[in-house]
PDB file of N, CA and C in Angstrom:
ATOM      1  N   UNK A   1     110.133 114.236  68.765  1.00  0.00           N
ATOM      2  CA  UNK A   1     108.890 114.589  69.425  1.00  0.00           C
ATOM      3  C   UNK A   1     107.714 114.175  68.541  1.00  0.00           C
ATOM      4  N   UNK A   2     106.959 113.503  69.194  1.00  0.00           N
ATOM      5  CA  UNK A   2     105.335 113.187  68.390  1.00  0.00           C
ATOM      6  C   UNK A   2     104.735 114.253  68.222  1.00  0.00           C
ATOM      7  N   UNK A   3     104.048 114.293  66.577  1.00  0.00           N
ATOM      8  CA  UNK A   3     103.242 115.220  66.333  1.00  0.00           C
ATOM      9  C   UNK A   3     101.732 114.921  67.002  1.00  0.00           C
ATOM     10  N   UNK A   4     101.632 114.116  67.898  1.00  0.00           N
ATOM     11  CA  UNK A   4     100.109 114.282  68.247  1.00  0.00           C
ATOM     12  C   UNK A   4     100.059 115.226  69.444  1.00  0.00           C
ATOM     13  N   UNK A   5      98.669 116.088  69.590  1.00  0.00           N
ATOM     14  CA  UNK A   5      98.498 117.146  70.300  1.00  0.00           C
ATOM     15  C   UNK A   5      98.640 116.575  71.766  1.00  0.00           C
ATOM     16  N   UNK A   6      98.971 117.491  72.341  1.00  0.00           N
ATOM     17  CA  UNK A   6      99.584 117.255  73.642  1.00  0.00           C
ATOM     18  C   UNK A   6      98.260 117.105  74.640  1.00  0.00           C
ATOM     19  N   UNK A   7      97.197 117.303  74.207  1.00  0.00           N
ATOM     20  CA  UNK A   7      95.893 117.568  75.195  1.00  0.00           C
ATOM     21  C   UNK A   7      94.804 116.452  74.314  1.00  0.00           C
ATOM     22  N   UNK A   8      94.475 116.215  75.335  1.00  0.00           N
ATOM     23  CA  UNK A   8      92.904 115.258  74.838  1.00  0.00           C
ATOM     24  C   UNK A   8      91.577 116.135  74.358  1.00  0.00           C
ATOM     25  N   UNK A   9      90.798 116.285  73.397  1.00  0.00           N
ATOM     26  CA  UNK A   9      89.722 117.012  72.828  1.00  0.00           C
ATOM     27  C   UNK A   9      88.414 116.315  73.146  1.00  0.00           C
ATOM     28  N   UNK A  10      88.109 116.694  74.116  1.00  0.00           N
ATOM     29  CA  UNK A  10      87.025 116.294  74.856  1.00  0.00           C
ATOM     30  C   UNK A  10      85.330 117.163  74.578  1.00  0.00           C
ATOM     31  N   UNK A  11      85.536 118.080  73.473  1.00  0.00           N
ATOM     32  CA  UNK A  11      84.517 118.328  72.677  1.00  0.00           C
ATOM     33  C   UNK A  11      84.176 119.757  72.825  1.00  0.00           C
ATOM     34  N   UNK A  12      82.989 120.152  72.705  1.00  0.00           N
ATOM     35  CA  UNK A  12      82.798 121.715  72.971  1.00  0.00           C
ATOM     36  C   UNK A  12      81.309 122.025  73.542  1.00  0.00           C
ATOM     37  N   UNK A  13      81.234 123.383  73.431  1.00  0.00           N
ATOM     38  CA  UNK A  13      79.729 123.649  73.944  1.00  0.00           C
ATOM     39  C   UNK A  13      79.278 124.775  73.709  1.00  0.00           C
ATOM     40  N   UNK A  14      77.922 125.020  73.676  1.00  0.00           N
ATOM     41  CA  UNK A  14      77.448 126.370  72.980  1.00  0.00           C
ATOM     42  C   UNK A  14      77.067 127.187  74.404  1.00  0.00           C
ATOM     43  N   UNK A  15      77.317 128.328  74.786  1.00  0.00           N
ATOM     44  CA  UNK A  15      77.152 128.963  75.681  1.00  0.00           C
ATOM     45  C   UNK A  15      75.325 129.335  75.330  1.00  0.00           C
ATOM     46  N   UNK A  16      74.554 128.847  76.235  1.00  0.00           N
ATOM     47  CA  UNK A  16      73.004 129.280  75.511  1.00  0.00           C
ATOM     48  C   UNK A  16      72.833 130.949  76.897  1.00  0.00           C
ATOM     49  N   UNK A  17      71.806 131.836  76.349  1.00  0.00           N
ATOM     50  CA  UNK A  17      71.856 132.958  77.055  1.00  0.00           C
ATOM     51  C   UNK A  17      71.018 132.464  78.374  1.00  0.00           C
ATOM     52  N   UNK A  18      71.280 132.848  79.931  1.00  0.00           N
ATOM     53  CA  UNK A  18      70.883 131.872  80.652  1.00  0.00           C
ATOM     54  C   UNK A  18      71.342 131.116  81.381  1.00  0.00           C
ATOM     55  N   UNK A  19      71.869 130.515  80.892  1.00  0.00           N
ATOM     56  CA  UNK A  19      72.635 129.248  81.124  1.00  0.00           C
ATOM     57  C   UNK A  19      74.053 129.675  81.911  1.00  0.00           C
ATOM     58  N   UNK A  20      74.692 128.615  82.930  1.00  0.00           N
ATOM     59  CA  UNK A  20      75.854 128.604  83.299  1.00  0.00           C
ATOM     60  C   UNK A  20      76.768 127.475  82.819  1.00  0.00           C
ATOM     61  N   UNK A  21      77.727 126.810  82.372  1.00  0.00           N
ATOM     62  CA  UNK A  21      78.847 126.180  82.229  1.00  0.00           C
ATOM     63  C   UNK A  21      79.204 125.770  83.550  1.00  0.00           C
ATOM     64  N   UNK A  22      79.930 124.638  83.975  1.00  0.00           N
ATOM     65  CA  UNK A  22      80.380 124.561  85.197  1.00  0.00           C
ATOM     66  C   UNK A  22      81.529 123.438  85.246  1.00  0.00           C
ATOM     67  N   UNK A  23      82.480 123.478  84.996  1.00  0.00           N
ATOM     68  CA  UNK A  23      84.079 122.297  84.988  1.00  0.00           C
ATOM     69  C   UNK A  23      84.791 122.525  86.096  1.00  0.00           C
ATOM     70  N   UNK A  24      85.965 121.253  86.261  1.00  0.00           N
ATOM     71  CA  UNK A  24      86.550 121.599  86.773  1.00  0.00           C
ATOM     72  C   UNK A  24      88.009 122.373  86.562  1.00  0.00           C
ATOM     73  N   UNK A  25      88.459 122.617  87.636  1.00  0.00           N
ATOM     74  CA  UNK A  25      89.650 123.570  86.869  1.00  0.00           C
ATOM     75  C   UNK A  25      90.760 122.768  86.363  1.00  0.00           C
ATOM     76  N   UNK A  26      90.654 121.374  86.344  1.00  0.00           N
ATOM     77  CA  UNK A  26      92.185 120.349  85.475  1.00  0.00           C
ATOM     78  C   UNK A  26      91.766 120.377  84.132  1.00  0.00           C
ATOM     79  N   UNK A  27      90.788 120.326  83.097  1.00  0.00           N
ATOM     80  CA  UNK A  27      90.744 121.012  82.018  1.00  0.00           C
ATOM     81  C   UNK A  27      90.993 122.414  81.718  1.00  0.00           C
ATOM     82  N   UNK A  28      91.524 122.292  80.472  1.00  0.00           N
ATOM     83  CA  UNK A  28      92.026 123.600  79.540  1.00  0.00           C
ATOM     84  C   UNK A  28      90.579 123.581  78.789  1.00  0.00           C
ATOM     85  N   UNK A  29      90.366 124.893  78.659  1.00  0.00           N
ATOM     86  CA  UNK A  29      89.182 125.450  77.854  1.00  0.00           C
ATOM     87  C   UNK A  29      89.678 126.839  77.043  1.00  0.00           C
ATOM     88  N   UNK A  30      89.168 126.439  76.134  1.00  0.00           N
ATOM     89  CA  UNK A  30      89.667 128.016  75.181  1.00  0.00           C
ATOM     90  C   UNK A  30      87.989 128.659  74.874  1.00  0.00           C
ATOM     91  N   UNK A  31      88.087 129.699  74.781  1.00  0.00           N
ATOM     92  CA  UNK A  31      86.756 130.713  74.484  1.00  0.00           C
ATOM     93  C   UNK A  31      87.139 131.784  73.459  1.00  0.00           C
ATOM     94  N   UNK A  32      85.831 131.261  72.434  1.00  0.00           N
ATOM     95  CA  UNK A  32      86.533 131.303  70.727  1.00  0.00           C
ATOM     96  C   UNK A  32      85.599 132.661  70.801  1.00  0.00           C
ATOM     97  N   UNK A  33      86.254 133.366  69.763  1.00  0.00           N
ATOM     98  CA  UNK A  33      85.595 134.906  69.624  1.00  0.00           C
ATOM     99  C   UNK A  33      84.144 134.512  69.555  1.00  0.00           C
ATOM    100  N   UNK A  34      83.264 135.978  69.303  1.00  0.00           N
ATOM    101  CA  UNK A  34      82.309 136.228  68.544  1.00  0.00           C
ATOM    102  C   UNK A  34      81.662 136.958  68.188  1.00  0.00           C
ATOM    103  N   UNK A  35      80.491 136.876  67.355  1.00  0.00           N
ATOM    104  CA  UNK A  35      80.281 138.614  66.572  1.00  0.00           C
ATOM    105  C   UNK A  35      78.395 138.875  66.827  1.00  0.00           C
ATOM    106  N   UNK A  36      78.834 139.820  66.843  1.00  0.00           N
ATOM    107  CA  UNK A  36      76.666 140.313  66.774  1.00  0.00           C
ATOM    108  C   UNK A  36      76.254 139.891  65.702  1.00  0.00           C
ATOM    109  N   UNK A  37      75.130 138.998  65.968  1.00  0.00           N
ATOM    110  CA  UNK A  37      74.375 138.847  65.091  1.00  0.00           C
ATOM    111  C   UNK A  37      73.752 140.118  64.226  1.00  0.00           C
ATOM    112  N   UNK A  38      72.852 140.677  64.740  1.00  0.00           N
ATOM    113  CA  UNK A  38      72.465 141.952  64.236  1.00  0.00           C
ATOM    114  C   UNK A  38      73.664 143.367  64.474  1.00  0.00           C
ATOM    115  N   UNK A  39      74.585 143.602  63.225  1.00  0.00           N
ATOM    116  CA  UNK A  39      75.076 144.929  63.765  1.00  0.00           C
ATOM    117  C   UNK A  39      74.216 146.287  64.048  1.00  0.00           C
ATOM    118  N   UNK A  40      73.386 146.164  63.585  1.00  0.00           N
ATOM    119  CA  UNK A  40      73.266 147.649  64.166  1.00  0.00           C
ATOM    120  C   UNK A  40      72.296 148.096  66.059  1.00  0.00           C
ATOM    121  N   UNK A  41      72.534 146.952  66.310  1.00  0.00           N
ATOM    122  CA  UNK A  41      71.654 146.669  67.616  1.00  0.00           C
ATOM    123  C   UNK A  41      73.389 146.566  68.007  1.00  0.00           C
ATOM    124  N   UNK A  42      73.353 146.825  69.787  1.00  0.00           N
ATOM    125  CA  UNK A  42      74.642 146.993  70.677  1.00  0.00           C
ATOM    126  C   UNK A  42      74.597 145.585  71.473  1.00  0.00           C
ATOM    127  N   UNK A  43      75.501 145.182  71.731  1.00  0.00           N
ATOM    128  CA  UNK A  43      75.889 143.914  72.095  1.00  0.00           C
ATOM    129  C   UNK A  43      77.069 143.555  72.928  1.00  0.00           C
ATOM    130  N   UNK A  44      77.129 142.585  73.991  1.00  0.00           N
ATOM    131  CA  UNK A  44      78.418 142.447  74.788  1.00  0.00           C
ATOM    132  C   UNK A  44      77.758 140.890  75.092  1.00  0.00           C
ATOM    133  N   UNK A  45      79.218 140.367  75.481  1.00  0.00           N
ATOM    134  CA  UNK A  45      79.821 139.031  76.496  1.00  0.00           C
ATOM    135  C   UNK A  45      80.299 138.914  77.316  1.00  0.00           C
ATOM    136  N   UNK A  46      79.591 138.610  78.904  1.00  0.00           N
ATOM    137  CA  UNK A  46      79.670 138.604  80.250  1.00  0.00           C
ATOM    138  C   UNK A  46      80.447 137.129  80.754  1.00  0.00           C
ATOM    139  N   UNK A  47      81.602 137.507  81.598  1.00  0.00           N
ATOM    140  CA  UNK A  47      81.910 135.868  82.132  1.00  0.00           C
ATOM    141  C   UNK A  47      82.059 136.273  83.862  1.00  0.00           C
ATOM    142  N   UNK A  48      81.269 135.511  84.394  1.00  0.00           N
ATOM    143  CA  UNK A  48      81.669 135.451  85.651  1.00  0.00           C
ATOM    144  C   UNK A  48      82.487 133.587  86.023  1.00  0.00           C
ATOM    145  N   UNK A  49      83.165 134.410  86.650  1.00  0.00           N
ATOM    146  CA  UNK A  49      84.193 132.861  86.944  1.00  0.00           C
ATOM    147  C   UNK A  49      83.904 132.706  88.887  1.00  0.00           C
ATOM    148  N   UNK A  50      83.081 131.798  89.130  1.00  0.00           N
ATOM    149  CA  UNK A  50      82.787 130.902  90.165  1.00  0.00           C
ATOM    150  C   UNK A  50      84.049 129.889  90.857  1.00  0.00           C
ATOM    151  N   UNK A  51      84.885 130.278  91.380  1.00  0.00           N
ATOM    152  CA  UNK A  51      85.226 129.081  92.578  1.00  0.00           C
ATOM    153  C   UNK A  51      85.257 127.900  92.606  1.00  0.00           C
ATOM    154  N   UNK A  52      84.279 126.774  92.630  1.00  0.00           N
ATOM    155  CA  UNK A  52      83.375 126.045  93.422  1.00  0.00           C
ATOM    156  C   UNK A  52      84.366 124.846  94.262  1.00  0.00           C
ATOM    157  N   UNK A  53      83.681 125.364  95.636  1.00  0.00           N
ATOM    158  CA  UNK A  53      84.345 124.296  96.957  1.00  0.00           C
ATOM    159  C   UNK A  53      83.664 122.819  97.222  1.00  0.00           C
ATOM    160  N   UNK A  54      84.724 122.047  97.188  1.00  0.00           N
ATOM    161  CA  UNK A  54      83.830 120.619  97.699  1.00  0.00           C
ATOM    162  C   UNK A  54      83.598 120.556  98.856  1.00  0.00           C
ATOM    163  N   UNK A  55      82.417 120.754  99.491  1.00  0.00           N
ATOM    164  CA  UNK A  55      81.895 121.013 100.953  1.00  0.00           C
ATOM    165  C   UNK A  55      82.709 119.797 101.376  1.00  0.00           C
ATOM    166  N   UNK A  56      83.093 118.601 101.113  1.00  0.00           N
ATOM    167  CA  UNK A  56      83.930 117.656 101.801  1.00  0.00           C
ATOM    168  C   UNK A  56      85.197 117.955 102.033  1.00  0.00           C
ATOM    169  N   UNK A  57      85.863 118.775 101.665  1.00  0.00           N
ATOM    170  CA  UNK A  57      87.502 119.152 101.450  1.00  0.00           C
ATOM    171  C   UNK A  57      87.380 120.131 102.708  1.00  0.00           C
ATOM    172  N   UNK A  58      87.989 119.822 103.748  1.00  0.00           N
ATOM    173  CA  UNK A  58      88.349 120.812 105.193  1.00  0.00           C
ATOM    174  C   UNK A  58      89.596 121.907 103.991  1.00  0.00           C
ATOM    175  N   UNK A  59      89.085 123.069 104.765  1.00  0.00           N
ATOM    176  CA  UNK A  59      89.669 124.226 104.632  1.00  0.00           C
ATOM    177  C   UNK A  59      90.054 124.583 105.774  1.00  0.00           C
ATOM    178  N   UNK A  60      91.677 125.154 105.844  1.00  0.00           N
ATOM    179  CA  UNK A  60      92.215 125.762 106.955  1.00  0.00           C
ATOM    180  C   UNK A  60      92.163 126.864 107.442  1.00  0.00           C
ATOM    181  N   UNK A  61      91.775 127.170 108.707  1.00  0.00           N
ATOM    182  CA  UNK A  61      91.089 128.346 108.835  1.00  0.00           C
ATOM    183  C   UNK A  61      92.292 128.805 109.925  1.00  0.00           C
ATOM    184  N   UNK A  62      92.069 130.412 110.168  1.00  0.00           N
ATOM    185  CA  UNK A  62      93.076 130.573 110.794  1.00  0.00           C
ATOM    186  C   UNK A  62      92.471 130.694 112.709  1.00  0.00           C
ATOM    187  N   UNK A  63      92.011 129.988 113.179  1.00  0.00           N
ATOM    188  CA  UNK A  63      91.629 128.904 113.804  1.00  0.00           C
ATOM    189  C   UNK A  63      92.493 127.846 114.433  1.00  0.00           C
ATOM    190  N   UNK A  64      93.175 127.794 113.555  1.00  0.00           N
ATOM    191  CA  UNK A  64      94.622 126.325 113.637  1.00  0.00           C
ATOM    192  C   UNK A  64      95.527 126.454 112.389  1.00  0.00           C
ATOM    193  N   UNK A  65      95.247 127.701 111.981  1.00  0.00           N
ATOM    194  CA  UNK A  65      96.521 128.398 111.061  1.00  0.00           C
ATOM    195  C   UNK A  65      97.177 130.008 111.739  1.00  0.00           C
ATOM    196  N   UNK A  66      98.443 129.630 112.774  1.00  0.00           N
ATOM    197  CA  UNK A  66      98.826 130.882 113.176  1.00  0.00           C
ATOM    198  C   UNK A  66      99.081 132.691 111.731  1.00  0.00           C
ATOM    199  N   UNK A  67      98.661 133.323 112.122  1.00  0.00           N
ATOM    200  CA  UNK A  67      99.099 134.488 110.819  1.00  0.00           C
ATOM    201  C   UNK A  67     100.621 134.556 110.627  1.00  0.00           C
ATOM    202  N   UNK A  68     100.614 135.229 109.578  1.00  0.00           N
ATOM    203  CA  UNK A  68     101.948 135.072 108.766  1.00  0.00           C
ATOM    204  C   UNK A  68     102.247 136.828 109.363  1.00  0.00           C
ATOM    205  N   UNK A  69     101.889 137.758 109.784  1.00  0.00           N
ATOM    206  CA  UNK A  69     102.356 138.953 109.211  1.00  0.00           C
ATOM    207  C   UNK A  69     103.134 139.205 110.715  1.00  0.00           C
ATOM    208  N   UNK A  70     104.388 140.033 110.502  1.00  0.00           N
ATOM    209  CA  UNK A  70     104.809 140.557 111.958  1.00  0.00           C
ATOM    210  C   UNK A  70     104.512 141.187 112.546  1.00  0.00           C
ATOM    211  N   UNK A  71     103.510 142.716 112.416  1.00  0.00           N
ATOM    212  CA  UNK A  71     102.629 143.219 112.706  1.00  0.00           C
ATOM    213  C   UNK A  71     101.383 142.949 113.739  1.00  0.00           C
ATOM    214  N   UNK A  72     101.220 141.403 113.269  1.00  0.00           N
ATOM    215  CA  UNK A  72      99.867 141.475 114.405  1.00  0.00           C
ATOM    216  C   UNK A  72     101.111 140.962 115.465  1.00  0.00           C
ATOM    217  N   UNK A  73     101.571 140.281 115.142  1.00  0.00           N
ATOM    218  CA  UNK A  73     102.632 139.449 117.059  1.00  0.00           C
ATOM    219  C   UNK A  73     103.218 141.021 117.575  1.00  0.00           C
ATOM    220  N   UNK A  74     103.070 141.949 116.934  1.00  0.00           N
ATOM    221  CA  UNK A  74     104.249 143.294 117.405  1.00  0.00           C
ATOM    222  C   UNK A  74     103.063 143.554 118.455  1.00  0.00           C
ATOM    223  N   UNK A  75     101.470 143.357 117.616  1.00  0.00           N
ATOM    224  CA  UNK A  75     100.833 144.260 118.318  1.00  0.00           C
ATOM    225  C   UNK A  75      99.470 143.135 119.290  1.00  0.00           C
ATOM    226  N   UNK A  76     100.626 142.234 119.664  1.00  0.00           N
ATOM    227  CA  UNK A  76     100.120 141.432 121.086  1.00  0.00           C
ATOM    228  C   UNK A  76      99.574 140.553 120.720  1.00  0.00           C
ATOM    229  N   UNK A  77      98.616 139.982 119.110  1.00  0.00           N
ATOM    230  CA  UNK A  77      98.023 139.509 118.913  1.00  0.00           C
ATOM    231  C   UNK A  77      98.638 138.062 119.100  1.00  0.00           C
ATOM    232  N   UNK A  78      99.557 137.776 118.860  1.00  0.00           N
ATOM    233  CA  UNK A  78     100.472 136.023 119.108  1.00  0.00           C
ATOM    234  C   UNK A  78     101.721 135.962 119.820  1.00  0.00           C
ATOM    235  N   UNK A  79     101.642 134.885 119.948  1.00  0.00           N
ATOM    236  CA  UNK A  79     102.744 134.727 121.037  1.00  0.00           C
ATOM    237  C   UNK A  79     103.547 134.803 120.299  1.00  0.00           C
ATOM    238  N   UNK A  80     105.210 135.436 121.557  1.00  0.00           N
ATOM    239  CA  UNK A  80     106.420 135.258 120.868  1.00  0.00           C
ATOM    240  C   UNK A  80     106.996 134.495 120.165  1.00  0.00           C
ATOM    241  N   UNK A  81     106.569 132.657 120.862  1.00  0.00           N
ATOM    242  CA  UNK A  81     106.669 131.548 119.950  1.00  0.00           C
ATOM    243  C   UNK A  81     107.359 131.375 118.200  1.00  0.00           C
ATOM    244  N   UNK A  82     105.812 132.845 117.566  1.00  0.00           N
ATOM    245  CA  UNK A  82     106.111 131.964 116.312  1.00  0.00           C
ATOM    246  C   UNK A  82     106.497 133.562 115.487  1.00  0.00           C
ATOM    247  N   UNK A  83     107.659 133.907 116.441  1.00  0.00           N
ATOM    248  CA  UNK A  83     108.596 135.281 116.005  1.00  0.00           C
ATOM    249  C   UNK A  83     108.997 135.139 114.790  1.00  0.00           C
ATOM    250  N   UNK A  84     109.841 133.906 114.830  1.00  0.00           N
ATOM    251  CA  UNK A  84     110.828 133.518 113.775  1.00  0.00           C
ATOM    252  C   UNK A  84     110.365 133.035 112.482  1.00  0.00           C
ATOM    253  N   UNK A  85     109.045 132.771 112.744  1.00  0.00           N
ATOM    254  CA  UNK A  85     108.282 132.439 111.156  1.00  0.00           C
ATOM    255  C   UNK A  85     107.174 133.441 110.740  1.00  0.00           C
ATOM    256  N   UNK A  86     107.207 134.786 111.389  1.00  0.00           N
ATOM    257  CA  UNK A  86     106.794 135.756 110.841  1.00  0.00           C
ATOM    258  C   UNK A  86     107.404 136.142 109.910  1.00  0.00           C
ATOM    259  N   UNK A  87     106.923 137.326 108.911  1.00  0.00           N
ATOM    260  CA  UNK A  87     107.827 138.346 108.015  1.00  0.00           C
ATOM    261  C   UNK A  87     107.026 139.831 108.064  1.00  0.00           C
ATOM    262  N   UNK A  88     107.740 140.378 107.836  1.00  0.00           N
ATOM    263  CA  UNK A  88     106.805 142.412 107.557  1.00  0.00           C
ATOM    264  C   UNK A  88     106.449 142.192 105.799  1.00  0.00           C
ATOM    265  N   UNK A  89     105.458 143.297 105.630  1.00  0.00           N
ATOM    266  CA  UNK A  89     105.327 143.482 104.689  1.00  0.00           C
ATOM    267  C   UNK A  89     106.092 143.544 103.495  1.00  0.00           C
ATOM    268  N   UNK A  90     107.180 144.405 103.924  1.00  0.00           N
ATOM    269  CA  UNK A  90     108.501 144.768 102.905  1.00  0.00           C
ATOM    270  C   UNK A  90     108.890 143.353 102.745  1.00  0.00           C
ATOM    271  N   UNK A  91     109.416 142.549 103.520  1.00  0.00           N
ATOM    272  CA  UNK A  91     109.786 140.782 103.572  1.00  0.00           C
ATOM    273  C   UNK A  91     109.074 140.203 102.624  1.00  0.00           C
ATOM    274  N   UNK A  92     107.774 140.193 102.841  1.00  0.00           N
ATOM    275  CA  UNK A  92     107.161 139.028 101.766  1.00  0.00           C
ATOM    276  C   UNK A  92     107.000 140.115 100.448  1.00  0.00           C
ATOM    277  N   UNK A  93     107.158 141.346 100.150  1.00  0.00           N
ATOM    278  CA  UNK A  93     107.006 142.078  98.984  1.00  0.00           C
ATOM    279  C   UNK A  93     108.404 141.281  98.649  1.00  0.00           C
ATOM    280  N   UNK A  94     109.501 141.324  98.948  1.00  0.00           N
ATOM    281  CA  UNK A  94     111.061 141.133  98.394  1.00  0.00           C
ATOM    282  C   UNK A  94     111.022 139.511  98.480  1.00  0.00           C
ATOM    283  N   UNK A  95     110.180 138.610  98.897  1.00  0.00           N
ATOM    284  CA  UNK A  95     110.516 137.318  98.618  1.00  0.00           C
ATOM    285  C   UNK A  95     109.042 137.305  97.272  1.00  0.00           C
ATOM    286  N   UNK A  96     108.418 137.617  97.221  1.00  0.00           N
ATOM    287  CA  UNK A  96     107.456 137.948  96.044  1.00  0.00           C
ATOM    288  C   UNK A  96     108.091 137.942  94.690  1.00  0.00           C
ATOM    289  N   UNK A  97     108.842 138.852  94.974  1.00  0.00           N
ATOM    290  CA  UNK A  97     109.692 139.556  93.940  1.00  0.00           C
ATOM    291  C   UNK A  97     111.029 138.798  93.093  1.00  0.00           C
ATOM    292  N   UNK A  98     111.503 138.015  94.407  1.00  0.00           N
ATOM    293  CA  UNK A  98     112.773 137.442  94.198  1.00  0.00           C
ATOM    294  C   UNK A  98     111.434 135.864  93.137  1.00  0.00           C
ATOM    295  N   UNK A  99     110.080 135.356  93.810  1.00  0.00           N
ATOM    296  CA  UNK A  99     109.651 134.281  93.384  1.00  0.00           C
ATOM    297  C   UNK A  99     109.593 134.592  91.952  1.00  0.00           C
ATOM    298  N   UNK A 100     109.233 135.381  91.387  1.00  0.00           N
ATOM    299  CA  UNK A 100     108.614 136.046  90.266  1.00  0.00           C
ATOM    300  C   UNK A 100     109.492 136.383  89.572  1.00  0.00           C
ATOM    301  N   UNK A 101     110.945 136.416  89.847  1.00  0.00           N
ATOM    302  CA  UNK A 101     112.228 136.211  88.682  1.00  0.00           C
ATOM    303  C   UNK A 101     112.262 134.792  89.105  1.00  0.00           C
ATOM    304  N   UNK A 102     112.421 133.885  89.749  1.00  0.00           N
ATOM    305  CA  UNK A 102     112.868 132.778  89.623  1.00  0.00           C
ATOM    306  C   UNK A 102     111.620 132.013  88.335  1.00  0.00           C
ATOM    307  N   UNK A 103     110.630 132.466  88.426  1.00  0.00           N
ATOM    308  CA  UNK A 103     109.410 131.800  87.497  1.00  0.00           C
ATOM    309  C   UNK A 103     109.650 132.332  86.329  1.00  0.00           C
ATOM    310  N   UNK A 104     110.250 133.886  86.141  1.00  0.00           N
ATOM    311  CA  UNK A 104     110.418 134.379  84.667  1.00  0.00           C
ATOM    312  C   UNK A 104     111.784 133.458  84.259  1.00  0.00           C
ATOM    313  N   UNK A 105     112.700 133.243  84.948  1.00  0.00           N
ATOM    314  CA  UNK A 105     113.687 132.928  84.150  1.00  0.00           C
ATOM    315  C   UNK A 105     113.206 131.794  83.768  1.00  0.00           C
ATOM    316  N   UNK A 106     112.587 130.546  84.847  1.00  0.00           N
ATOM    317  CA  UNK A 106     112.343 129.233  84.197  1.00  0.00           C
ATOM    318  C   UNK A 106     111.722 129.097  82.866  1.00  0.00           C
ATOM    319  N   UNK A 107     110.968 130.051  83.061  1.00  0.00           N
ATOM    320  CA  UNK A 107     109.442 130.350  81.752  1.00  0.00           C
ATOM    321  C   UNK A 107     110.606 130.946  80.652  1.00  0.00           C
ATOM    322  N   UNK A 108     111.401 131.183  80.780  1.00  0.00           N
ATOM    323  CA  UNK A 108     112.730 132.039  79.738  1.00  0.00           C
ATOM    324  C   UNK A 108     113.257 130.872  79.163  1.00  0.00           C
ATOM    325  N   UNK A 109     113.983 129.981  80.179  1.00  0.00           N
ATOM    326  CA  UNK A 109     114.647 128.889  79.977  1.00  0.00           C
ATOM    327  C   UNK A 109     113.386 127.792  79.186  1.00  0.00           C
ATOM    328  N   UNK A 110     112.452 127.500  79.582  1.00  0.00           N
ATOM    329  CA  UNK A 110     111.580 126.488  79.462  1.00  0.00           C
ATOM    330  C   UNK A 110     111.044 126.483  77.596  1.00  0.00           C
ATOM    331  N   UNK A 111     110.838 128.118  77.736  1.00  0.00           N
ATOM    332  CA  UNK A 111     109.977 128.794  76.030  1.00  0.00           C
ATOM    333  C   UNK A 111     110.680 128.334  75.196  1.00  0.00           C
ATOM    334  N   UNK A 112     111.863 127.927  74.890  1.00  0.00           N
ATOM    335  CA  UNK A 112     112.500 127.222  73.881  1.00  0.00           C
ATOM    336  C   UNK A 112     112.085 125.269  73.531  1.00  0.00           C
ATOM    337  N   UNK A 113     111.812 124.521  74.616  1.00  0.00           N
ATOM    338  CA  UNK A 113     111.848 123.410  74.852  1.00  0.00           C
ATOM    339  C   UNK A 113     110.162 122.842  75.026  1.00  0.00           C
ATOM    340  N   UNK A 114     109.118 123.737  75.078  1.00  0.00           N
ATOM    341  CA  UNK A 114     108.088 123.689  75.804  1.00  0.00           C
ATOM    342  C   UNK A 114     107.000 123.855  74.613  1.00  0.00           C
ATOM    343  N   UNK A 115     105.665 123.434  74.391  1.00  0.00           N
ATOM    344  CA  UNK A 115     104.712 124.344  73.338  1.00  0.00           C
ATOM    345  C   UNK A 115     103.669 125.085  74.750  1.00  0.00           C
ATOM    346  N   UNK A 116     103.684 126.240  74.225  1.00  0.00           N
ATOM    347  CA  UNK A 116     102.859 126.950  75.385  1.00  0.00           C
ATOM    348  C   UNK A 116     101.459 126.307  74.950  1.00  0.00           C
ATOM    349  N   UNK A 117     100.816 126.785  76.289  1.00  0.00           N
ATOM    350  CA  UNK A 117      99.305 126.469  76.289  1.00  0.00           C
ATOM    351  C   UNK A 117      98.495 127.803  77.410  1.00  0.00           C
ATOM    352  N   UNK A 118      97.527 128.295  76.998  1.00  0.00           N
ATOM    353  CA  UNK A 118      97.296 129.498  77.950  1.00  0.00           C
ATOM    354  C   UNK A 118      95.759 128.686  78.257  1.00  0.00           C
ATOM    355  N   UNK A 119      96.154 128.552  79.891  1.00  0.00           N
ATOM    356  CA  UNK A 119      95.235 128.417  80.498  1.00  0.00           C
ATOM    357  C   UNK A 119      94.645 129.362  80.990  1.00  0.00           C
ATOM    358  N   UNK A 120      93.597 129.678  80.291  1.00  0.00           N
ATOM    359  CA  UNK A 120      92.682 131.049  80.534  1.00  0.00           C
ATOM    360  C   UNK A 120      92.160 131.399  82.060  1.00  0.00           C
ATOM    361  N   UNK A 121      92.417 132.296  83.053  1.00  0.00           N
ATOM    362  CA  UNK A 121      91.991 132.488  84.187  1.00  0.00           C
ATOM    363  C   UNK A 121      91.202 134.126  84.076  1.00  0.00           C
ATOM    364  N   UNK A 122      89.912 134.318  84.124  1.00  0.00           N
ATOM    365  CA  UNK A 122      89.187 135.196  83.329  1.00  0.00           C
ATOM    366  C   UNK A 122      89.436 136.927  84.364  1.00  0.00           C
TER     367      UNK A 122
END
């Protein structure tokens, strides 16, 4: 395995007070501590994390996306049609559940072979 870093270093930036930051989400960004300037004055660090949609990218609306839950077809809202690709609540809790060991074991299997990287989601 090559010792060169697995990610490209595309530089940094000073958060000014004010100011917003704005990337997209295929960069990794890390957010390095920091300390009060003045201790005896009280102090904090605010992050709001923004979305942002490309008004060109159609979003599927449910419009021309039938619902997933069995509940509304029980209660008249859709046709019988799309019975068979409903689920109940309990259903998608237990396929949730079953997804979320299949991802721990990979992430089990993988942590030996892999260098982690934590992509920060705030």
């Amino acid at each position: 395995m090559s010792d060169d870093p697995a990610v490209q270093e595309i530089g940094s930036l000073r958060t000014l007070q004010g100011r917003m930051i704005a990337f997209p989400n295929i960069f990794q960004h890390k957010i390095d501590p920091f300390s009060i300037v003045d201790k005896t004055k009280p102090g904090h660090r605010r992050f709001m994390v923004l979305w942002l949609v490309d008004p060109h990218y159609r979003i599927a609306s449910i419009a021309n996306v039938p619902p997933q839950q069995l509940e509304w077809e029980e209660n008249g809202c859709r046709d019988n049609k799309f019975r068979q690709c409903l689920m109940s609540l309990e259903e998608a809790k237990e396929y949730r559940l079953e997804l979320m060991k299949e991802r721990t074991a990979f992430a089990d299997l993988a942590e030996d072979n892999l260098e982690v990287y934590n992509l920060y989601e705030h």
